[in-house]
C-alpha atoms as a PDB file:
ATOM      1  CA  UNK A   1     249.459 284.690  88.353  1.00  0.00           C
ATOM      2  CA  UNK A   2     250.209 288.244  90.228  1.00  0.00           C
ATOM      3  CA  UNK A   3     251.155 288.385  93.696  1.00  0.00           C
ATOM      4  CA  UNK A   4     251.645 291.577  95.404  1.00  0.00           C
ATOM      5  CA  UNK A   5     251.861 293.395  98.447  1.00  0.00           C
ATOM      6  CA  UNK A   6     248.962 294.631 100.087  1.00  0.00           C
ATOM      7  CA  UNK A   7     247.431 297.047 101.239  1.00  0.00           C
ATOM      8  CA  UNK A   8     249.317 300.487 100.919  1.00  0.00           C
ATOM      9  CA  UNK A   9     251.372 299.630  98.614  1.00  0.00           C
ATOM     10  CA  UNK A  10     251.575 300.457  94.698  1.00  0.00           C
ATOM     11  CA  UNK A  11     250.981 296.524  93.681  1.00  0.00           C
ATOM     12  CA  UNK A  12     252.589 294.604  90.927  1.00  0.00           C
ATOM     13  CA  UNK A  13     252.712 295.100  87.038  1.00  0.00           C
ATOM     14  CA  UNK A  14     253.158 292.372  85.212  1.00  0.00           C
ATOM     15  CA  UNK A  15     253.244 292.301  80.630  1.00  0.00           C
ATOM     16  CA  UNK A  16     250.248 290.891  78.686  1.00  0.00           C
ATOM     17  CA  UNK A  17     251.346 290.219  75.129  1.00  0.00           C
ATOM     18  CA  UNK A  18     248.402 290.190  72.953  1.00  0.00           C
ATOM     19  CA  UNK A  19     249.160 288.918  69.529  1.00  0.00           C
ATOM     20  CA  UNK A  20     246.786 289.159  66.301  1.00  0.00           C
ATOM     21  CA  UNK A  21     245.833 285.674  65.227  1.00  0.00           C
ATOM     22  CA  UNK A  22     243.331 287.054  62.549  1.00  0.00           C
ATOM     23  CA  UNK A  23     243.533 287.360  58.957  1.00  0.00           C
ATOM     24  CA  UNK A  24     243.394 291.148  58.769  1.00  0.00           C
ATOM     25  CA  UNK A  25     245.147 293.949  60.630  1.00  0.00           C
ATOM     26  CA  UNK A  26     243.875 294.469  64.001  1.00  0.00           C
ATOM     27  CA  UNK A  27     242.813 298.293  64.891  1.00  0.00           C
ATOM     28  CA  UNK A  28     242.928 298.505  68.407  1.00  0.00           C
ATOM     29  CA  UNK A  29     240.331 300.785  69.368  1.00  0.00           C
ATOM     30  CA  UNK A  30     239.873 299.911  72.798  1.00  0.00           C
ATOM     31  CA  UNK A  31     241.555 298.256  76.077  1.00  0.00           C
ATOM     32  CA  UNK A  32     239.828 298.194  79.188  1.00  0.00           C
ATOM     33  CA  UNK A  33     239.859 295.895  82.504  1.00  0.00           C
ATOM     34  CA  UNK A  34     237.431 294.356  84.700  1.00  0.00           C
ATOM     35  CA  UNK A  35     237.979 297.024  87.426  1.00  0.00           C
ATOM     36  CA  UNK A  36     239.684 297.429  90.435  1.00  0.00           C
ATOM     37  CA  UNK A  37     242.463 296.072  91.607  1.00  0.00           C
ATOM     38  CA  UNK A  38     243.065 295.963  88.125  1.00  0.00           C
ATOM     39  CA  UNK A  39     244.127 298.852  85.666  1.00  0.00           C
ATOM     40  CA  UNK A  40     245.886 298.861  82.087  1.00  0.00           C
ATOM     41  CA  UNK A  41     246.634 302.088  80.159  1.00  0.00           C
ATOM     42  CA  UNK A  42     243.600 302.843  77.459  1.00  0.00           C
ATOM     43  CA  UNK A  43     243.782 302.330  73.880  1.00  0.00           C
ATOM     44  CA  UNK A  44     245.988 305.033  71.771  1.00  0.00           C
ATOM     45  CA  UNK A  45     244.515 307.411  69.611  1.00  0.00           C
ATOM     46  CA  UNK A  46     244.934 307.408  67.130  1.00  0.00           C
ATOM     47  CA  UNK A  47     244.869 303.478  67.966  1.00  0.00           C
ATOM     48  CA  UNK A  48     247.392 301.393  66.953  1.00  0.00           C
ATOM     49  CA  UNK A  49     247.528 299.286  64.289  1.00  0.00           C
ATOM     50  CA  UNK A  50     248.850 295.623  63.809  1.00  0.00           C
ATOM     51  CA  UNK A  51     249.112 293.128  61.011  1.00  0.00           C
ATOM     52  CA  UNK A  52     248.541 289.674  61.245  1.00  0.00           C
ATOM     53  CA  UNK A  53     250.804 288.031  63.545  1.00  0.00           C
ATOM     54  CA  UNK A  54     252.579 290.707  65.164  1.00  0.00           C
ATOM     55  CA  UNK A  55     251.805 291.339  68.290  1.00  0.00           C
ATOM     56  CA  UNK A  56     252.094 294.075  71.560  1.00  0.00           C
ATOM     57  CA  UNK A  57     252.816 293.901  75.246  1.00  0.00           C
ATOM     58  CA  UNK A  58     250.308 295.621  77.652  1.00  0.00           C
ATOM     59  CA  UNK A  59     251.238 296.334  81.113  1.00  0.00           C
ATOM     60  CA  UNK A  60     248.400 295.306  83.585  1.00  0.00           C
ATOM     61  CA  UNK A  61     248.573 296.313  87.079  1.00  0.00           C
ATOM     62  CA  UNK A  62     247.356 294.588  90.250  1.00  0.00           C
ATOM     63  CA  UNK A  63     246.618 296.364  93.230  1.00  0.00           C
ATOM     64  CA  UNK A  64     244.614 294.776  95.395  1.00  0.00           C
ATOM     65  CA  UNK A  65     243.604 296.384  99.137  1.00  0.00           C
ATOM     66  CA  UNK A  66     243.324 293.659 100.871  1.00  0.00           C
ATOM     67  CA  UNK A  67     244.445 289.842 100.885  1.00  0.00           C
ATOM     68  CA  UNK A  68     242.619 286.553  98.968  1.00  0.00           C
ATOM     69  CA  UNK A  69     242.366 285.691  95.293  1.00  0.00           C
ATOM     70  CA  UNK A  70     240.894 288.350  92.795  1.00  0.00           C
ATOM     71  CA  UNK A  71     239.833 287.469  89.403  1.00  0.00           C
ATOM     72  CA  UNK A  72     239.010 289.644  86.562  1.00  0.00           C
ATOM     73  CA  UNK A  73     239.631 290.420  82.565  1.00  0.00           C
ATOM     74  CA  UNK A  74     241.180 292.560  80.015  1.00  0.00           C
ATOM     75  CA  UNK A  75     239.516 293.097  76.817  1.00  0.00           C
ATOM     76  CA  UNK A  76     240.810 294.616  73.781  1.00  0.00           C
ATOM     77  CA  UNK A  77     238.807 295.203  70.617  1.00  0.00           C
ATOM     78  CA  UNK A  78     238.303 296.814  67.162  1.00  0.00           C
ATOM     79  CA  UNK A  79     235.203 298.171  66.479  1.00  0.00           C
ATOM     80  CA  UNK A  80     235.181 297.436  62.922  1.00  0.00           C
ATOM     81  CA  UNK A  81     232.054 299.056  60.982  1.00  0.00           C
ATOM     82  CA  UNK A  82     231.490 295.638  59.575  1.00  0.00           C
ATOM     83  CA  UNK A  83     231.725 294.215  62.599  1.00  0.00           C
ATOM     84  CA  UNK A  84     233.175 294.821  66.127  1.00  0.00           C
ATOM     85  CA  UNK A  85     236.121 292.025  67.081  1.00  0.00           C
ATOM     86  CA  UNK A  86     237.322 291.429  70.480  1.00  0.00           C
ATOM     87  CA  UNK A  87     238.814 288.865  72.882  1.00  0.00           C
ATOM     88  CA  UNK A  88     238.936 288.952  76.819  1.00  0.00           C
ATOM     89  CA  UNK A  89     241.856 287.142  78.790  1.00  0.00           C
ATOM     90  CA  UNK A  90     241.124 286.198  82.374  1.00  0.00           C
ATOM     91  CA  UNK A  91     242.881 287.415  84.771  1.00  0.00           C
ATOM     92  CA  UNK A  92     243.987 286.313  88.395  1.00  0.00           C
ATOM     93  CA  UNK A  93     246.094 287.908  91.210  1.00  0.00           C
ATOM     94  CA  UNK A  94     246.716 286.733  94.554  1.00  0.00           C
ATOM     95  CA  UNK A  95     246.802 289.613  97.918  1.00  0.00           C
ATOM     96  CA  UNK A  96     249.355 288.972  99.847  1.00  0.00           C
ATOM     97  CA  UNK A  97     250.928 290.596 103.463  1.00  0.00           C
ATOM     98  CA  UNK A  98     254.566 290.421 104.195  1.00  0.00           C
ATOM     99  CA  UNK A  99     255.908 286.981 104.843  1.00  0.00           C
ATOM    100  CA  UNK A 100     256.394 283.465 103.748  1.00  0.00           C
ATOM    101  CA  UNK A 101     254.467 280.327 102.360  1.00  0.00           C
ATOM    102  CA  UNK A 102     256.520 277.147 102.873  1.00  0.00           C
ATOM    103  CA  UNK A 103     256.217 273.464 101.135  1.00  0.00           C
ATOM    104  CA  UNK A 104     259.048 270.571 102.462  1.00  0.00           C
ATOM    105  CA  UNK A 105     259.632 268.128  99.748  1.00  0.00           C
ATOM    106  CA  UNK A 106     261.917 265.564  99.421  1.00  0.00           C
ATOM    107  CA  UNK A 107     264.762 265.264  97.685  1.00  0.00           C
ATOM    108  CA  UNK A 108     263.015 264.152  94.614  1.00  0.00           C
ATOM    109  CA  UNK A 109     260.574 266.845  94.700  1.00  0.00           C
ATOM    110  CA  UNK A 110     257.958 265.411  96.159  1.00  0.00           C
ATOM    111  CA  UNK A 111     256.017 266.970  99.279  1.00  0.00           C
ATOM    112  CA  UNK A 112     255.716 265.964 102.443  1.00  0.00           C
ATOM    113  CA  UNK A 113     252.634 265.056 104.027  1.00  0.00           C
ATOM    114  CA  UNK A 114     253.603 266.296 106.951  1.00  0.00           C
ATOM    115  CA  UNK A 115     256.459 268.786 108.651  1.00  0.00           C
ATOM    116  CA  UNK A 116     257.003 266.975 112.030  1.00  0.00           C
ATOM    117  CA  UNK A 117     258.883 270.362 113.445  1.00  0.00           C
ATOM    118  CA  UNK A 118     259.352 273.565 112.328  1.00  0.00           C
ATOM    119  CA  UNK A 119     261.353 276.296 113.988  1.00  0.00           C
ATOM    120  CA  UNK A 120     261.288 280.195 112.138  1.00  0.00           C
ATOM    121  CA  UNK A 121     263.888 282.671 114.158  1.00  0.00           C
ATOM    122  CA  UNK A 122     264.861 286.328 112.976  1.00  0.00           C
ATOM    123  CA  UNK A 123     267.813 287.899 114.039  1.00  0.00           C
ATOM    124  CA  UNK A 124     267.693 291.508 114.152  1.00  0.00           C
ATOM    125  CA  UNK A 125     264.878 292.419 112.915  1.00  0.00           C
ATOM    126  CA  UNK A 126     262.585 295.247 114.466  1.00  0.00           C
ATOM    127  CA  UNK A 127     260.655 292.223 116.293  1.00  0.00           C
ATOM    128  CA  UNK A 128     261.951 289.661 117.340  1.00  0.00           C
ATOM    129  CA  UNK A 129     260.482 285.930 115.738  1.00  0.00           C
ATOM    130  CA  UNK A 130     261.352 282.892 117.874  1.00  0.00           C
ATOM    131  CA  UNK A 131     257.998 280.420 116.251  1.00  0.00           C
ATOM    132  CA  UNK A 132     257.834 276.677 116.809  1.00  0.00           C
ATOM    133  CA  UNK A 133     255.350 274.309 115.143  1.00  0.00           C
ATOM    134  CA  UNK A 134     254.863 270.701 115.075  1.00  0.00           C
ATOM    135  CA  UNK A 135     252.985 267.973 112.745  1.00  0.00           C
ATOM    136  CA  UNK A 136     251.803 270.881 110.366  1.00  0.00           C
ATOM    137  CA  UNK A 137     249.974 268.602 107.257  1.00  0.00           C
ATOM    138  CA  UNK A 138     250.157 269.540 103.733  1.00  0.00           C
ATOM    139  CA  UNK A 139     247.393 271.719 102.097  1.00  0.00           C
ATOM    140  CA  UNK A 140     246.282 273.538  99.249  1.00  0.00           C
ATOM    141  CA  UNK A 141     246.681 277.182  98.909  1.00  0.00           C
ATOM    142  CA  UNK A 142     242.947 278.527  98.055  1.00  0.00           C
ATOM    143  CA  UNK A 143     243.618 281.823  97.548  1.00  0.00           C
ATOM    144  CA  UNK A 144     246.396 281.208  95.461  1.00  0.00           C
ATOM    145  CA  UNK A 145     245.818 281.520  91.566  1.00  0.00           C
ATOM    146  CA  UNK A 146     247.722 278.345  90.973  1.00  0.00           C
ATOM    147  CA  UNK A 147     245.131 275.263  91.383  1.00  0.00           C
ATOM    148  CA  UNK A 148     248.017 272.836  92.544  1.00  0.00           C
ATOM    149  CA  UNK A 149     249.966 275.212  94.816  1.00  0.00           C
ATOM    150  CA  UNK A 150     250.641 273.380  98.319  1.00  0.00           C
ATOM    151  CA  UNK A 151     251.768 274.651 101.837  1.00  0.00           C
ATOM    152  CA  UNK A 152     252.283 272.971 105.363  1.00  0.00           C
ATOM    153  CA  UNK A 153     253.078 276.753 106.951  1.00  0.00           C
ATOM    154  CA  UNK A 154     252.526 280.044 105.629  1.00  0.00           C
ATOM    155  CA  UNK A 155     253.067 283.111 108.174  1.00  0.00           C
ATOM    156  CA  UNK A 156     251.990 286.643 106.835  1.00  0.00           C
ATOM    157  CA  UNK A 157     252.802 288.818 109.484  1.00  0.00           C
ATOM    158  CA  UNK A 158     256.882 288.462 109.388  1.00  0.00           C
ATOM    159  CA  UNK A 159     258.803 291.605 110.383  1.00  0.00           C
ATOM    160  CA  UNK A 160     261.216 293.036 107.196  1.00  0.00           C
ATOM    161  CA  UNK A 161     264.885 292.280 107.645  1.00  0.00           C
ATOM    162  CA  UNK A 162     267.592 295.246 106.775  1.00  0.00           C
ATOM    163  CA  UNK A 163     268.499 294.722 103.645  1.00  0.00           C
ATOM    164  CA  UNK A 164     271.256 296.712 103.915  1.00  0.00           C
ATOM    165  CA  UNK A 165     272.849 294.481 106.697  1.00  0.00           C
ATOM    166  CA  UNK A 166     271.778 291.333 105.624  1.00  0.00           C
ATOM    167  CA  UNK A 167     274.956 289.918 107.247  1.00  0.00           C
ATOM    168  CA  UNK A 168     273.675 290.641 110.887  1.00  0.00           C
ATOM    169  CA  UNK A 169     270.001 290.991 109.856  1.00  0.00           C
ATOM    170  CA  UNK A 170     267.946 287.321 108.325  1.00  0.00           C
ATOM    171  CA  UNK A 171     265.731 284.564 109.137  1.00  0.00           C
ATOM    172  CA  UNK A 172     266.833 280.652 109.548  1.00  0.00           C
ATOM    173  CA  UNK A 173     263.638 278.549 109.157  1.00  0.00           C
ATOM    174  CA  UNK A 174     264.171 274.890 110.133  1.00  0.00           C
ATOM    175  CA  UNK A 175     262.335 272.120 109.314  1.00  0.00           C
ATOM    176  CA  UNK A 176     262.087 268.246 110.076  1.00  0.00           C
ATOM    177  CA  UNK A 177     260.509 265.654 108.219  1.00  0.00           C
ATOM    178  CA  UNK A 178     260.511 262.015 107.446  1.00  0.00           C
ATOM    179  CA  UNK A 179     263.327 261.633 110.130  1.00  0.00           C
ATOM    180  CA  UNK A 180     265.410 264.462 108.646  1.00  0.00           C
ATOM    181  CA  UNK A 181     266.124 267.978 109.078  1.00  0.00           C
ATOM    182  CA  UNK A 182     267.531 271.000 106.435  1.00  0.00           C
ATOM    183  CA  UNK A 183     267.953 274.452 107.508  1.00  0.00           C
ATOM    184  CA  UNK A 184     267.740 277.530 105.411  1.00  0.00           C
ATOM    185  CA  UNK A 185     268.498 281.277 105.919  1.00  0.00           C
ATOM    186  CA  UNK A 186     266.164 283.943 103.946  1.00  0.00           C
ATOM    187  CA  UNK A 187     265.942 288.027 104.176  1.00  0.00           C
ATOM    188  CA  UNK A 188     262.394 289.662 103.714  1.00  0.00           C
ATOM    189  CA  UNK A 189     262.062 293.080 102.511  1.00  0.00           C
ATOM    190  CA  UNK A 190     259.825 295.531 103.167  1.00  0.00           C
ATOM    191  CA  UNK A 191     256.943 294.744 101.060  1.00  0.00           C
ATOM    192  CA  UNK A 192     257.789 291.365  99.981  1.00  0.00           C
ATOM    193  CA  UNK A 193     255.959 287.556 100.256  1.00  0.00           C
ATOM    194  CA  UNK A 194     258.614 284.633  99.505  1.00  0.00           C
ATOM    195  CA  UNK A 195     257.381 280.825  98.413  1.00  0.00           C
ATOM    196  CA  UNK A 196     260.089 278.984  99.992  1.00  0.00           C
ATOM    197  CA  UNK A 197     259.995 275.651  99.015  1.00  0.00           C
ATOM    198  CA  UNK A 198     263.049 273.738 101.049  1.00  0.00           C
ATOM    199  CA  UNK A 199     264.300 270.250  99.840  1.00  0.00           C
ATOM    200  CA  UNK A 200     264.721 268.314 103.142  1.00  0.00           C
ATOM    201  CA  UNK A 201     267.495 265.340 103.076  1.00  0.00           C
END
C-alpha cells in the first residue's frame, strides 16, 4: 500500500522487487504500468538479464491527482521467440490530503467502538484548530488499500506545523473512551497524512 500527498505534489515511490522463480534466465524485455497515477522506468536496452533466483528492485511511483483508492498493475515480461513470459503484480495506492486518520484502542490493542470525546488543538500553526467531537463510532477506511484498516476520526484538511519550531509549533489531540482519557502531541508537515493510532488507559 502507497499513500501520498495529493494533488500538486510529486507523490510517493515506493521498491517492487521482482525475483525470477523460473527455470531459465529471465530477459527482461519489457516493464510497463497500468497508467496514470502510476509510472515505473521502462525496460533497459539492451535489457537486463537475470538467472534463476536472483532478483531486481523496480521503483514504482504513485501520483495520484486527487484523493480515494487507485488500483492498477505492473507487468514485466520476456518476449521469448519460443514463447513470450510475463507476470503482472497488482497494485494499490491510497490519495490522501494533509492531515490525520485516528483509531483509539485499548491498552491491549484492541479498538474502541466508540471515542466518547475528542478534542484536536494546534498551536501556532498558520490557522488556528480548536475541533471537538463526541461519540464518533468505529469504521472502516474504504478508500484505504488495507481491507481491515479502522478509524473513529480522520480530518484531511489540517494546517502544516513549522517544523523548524516544533517546540512552539504542534498539535495535542485528546481523546476519551471507555471512562478514560490519553493525550498525545503530533507535528504535520507540509505534505504529510499521519495514522495515529493512540492507546487510551
Amino acid at each position: 500500500m502507497i499513500q501520498s500527498q495529493a494533488p500538486g505534489y510529486p507523490g510517493m515511490t515506493q521498491g517492487l522487487t521482482v525475483t525470477n522463480v523460473g527455470q531459465a534466465e529471465l530477459i527482461v524485455d519489457s516493464m510497463t504500468t497500468s497508467g496514470a497515477p502510476y509510472t515505473a522506468p521502462a525496460a533497459t536496452i539492451p535489457p537486463a538479464r537475470f538467472a534463476t533466483s536472483d532478483h531486481f528492485n523496480e521503483p514504482v511511483t504513485f501520483a495520484p491527482t486527487g484523493v480515494g483508492k487507485f488500483t492498477g498493475n505492473f507487468n514485466v515480461a520476456d518476449n521469448n521467440p519460443e514463447g513470450v513470459v510475463s507476470a503482472n503484480v497488482a497494485l494499490c495506492g491510497e490519495g490522501v490530503l494533509r492531515g490525520i486518520r485516528v483509531l483509539a484502542v485499548n491498552n491491549k490493542g484492541v479498538p474502541l467502538a466508540q471515542i466518547a470525546k475528542l478534542h484536536l488543538q494546534s498551536k501556532g500553526t498558520a490557522q488556528s484548530v480548536n475541533i471537538n467531537a463526541q461519540n464518533l463510532p468505529l469504521s472502516g477506511v474504504p478508500t484505504s488499500c488495507d481491507a481491515s484498516a479502522q478509524k473513529q476520526y480522520e480530518n484531511q484538511g489540517l494546517p502544516a506545523t513549522d517544523t523548524a519550531n516544533q517546540r512552539s509549533s504542534y498539535y495535542t489531540l485528546a481523546v476519551t473512551g471507555g471512562g478514560k482519557s490519553t493525550t498525545v502531541t503530533f507535528t504535520l508537515g507540509v505534505s504529510e497524512f499521519k495514522t495515529i493510532v493512540v492507546t487510551v488507559k
